[in-house]
C-alpha atoms as a PDB file:
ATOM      1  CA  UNK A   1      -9.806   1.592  -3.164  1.00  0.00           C
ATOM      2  CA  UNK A   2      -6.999  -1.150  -2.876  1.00  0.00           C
ATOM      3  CA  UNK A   3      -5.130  -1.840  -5.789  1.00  0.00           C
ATOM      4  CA  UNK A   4      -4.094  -5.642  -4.946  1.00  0.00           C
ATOM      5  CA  UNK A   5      -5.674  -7.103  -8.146  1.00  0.00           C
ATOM      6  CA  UNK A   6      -3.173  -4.829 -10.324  1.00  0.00           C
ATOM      7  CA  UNK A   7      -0.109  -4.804  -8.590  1.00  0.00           C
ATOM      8  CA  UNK A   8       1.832  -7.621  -6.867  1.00  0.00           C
ATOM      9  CA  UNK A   9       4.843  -7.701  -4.163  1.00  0.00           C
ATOM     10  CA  UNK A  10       6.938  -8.112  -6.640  1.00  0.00           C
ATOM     11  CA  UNK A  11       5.745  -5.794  -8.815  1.00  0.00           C
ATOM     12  CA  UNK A  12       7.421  -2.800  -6.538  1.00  0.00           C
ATOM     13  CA  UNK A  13      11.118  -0.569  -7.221  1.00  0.00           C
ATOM     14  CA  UNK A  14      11.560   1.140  -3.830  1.00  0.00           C
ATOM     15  CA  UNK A  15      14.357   2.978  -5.675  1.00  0.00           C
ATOM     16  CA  UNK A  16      14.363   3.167  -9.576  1.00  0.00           C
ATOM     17  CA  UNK A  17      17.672   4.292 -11.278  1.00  0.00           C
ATOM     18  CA  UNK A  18      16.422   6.971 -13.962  1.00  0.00           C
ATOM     19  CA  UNK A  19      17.851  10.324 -15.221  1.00  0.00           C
ATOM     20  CA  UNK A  20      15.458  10.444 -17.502  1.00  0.00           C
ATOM     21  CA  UNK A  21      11.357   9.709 -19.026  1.00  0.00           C
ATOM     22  CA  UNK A  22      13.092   7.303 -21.318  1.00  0.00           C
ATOM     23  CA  UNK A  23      15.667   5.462 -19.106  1.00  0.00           C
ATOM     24  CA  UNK A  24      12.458   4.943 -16.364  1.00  0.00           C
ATOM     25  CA  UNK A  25      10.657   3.365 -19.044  1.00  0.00           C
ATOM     26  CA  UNK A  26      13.110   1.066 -20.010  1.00  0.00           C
ATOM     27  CA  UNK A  27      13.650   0.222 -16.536  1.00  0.00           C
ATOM     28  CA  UNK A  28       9.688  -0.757 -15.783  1.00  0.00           C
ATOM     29  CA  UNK A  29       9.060  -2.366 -18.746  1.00  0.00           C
ATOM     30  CA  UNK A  30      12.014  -5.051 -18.293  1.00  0.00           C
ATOM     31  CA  UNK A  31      10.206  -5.499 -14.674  1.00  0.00           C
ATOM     32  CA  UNK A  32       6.607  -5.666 -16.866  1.00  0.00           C
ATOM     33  CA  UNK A  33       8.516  -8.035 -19.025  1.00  0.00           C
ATOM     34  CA  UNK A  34       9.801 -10.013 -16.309  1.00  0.00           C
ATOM     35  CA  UNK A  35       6.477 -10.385 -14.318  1.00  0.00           C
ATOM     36  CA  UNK A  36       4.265 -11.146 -17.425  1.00  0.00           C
ATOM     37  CA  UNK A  37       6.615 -12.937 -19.521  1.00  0.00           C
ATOM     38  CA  UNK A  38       5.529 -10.147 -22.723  1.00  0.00           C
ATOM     39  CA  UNK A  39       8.637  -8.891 -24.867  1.00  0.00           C
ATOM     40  CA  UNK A  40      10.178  -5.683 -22.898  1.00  0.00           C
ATOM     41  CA  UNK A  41      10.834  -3.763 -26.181  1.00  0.00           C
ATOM     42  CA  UNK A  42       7.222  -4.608 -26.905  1.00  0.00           C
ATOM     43  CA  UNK A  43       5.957  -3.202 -23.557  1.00  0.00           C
ATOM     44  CA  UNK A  44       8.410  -0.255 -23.951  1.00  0.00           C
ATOM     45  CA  UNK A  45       7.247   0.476 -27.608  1.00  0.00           C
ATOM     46  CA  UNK A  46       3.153   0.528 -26.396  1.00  0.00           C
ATOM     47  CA  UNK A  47       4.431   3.241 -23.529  1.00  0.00           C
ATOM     48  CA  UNK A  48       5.839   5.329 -25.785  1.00  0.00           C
ATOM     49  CA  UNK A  49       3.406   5.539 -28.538  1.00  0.00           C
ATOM     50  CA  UNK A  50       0.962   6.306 -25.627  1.00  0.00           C
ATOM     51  CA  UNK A  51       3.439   8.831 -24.571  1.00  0.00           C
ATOM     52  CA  UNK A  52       3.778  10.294 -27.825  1.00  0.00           C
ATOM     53  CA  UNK A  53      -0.056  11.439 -27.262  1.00  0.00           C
ATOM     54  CA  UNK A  54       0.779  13.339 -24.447  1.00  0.00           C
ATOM     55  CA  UNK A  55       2.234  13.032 -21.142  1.00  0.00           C
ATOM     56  CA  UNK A  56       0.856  10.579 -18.993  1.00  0.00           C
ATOM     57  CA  UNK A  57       2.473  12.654 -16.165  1.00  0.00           C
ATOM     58  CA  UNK A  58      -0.628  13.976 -14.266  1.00  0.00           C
ATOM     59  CA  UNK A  59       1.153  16.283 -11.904  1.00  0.00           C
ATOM     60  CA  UNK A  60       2.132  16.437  -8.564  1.00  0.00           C
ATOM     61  CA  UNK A  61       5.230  14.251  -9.175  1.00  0.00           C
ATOM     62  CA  UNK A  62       3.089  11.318 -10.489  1.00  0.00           C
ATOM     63  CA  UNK A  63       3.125   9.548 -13.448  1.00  0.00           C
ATOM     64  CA  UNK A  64       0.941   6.679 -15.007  1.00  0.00           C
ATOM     65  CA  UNK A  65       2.363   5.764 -18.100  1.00  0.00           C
ATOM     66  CA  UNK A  66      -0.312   2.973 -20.124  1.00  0.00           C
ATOM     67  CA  UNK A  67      -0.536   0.444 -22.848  1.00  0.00           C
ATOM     68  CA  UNK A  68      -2.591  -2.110 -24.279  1.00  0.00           C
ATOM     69  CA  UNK A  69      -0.639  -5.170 -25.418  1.00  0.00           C
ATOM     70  CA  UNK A  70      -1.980  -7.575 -27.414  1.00  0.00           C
ATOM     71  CA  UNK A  71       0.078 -10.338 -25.584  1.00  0.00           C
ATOM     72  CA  UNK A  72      -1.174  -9.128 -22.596  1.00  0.00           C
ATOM     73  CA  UNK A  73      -3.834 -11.522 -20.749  1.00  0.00           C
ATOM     74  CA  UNK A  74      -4.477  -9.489 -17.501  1.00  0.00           C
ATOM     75  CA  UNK A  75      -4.454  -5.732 -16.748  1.00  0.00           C
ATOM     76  CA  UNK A  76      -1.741  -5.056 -14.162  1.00  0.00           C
ATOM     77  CA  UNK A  77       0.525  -2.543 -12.714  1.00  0.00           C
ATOM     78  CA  UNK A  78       4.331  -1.986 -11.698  1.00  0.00           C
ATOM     79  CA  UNK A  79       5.134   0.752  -9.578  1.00  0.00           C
ATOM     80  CA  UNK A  80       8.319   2.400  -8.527  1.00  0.00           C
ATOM     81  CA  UNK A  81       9.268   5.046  -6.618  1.00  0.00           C
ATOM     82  CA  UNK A  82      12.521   7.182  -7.999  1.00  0.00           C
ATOM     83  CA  UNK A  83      15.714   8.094  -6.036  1.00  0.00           C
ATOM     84  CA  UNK A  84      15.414  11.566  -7.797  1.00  0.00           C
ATOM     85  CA  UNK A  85      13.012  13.189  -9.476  1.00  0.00           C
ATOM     86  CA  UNK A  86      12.739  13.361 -13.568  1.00  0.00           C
ATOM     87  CA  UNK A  87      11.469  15.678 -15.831  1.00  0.00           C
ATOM     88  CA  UNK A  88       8.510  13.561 -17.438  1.00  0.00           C
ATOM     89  CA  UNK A  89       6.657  16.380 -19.443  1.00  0.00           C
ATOM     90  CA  UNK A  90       4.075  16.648 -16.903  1.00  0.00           C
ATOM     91  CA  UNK A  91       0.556  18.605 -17.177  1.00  0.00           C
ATOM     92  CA  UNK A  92       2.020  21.166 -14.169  1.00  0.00           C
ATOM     93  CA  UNK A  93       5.762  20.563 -15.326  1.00  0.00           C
ATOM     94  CA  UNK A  94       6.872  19.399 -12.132  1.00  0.00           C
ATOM     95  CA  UNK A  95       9.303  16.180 -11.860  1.00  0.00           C
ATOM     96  CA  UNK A  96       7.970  13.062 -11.490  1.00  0.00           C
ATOM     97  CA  UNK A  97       9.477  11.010  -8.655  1.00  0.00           C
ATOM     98  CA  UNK A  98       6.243   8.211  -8.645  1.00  0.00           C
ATOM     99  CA  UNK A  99       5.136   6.449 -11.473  1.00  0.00           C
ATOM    100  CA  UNK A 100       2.199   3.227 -11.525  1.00  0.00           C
ATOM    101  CA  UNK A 101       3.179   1.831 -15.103  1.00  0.00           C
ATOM    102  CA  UNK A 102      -0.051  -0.095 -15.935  1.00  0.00           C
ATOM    103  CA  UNK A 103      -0.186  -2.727 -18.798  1.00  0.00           C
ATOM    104  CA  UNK A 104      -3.815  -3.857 -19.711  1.00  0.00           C
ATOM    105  CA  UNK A 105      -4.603  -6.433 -22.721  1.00  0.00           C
ATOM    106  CA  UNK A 106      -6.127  -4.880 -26.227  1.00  0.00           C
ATOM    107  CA  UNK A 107      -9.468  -5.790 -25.972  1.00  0.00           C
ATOM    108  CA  UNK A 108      -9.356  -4.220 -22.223  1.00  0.00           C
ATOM    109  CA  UNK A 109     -11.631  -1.291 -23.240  1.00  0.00           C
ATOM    110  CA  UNK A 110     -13.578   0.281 -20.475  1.00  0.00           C
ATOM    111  CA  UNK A 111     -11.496  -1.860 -17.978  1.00  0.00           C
ATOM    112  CA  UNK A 112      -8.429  -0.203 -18.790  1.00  0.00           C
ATOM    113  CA  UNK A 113     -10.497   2.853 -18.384  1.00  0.00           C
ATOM    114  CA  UNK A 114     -11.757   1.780 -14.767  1.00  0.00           C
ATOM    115  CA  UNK A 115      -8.378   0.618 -13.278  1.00  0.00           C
ATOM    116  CA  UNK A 116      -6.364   3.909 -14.596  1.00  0.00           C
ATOM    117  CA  UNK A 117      -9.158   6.152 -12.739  1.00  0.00           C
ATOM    118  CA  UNK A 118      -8.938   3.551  -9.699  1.00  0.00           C
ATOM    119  CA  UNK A 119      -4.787   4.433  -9.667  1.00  0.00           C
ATOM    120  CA  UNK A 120      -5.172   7.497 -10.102  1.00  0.00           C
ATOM    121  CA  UNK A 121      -7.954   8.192  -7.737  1.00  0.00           C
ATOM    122  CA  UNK A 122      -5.940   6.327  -5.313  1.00  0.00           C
ATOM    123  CA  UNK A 123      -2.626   8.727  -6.183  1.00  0.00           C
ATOM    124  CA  UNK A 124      -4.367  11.526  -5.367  1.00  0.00           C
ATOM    125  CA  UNK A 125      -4.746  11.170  -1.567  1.00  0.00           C
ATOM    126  CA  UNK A 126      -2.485  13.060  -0.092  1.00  0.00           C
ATOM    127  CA  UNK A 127      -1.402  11.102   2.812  1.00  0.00           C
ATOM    128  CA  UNK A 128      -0.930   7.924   0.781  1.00  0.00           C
ATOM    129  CA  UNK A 129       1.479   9.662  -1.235  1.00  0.00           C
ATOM    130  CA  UNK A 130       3.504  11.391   1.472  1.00  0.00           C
ATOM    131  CA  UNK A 131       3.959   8.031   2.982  1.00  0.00           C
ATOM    132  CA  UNK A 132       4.877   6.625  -0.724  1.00  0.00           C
ATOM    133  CA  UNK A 133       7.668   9.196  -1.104  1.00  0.00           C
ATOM    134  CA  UNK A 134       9.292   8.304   2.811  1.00  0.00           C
ATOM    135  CA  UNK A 135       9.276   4.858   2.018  1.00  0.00           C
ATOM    136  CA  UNK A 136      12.031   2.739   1.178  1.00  0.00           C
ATOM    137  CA  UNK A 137      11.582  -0.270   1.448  1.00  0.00           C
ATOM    138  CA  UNK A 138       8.976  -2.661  -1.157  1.00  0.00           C
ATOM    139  CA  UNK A 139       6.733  -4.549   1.285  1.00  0.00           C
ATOM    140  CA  UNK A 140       6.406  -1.648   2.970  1.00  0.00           C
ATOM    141  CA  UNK A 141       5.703   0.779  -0.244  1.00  0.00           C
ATOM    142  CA  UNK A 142       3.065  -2.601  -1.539  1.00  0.00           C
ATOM    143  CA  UNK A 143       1.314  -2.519   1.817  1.00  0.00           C
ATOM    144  CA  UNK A 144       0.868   1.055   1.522  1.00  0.00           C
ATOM    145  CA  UNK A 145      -0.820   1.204  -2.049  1.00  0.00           C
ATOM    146  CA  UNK A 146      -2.771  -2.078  -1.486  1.00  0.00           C
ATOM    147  CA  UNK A 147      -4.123  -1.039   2.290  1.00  0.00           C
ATOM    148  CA  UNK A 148      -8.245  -0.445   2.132  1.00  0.00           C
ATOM    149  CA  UNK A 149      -8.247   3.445   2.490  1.00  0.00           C
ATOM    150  CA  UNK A 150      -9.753   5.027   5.875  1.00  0.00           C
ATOM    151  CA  UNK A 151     -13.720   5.277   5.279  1.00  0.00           C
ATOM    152  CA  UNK A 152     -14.582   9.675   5.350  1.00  0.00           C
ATOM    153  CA  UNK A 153     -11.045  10.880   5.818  1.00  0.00           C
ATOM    154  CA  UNK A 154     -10.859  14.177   5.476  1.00  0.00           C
END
């Protein structure tokens, strides 16, 4: 299931600079901010009351941190890949070296719903995510998470 409707070119760190849960967040919601034009502290402030909930770290070194935003017109994503792994409290306590921030509007409801399952149905395919973490470069990470995936592979 492509994700091209949530995530743009633009929209992708090859590299992101983060020693820690905190500093990552900082550093994808100024790109959130950027892209959408919504208040960074704002975005950052909606990811970590979500976080405060519980980790949005779903294991296996992925993260999908979530907010709604009521400045927010259109659900949509920013992912980055880190240069190291962080500790980001995650379900199975591994580090976190991929994280799809996703940003959705406050009346999303069951939309939000449907496009976190689509990333993280999409983050769980194994190949897709090897590929993710030996990529360096951001067309080439966007054409990997935006590619249709191969019908019955198994």
């Amino acid at each position: 299931m492509p994700l091209n409707d949530l995530v743009r070119p633009e929209a992708v760190i090859p590299s992101l600079k983060g020693n820690s849960k905190k500093q990552a967040l900082l550093e994808l919601s100024d790109r959130a901010a950027a892209l959408s034009g919504i208040d960074a502290r704002e975005i950052f402030d909606a990811l970590i009351q979500r976080e405060r909930l519980g980790s949005t770290g779903i294991g296996g070194g992925i993260a999908i941190p979530h907010g709604k935003l009521a400045k927010c017109q259109k659900i949509f994503g920013v992912f980055a890949r880190l240069e190291k792994p962080i500790d980001f409290d995650a379900l199975d306590d591994a580090p976190v070296d991929l994280i799809f921030l996703l940003i959705a509007p406050e009346s999303a409801g069951a939309d939000h719903l449907n496009a976190l399952s689509r990333v993280a149905r999409v983050l769980r395919e194994q190949s897709l995510i090897s590929t993710l973490r030996s990529t360096r470069d951001a067309s080439a990470l966007y054409s990997v998470l935006v590619r249709s995936p191969t019908p019955n592979a198994a």
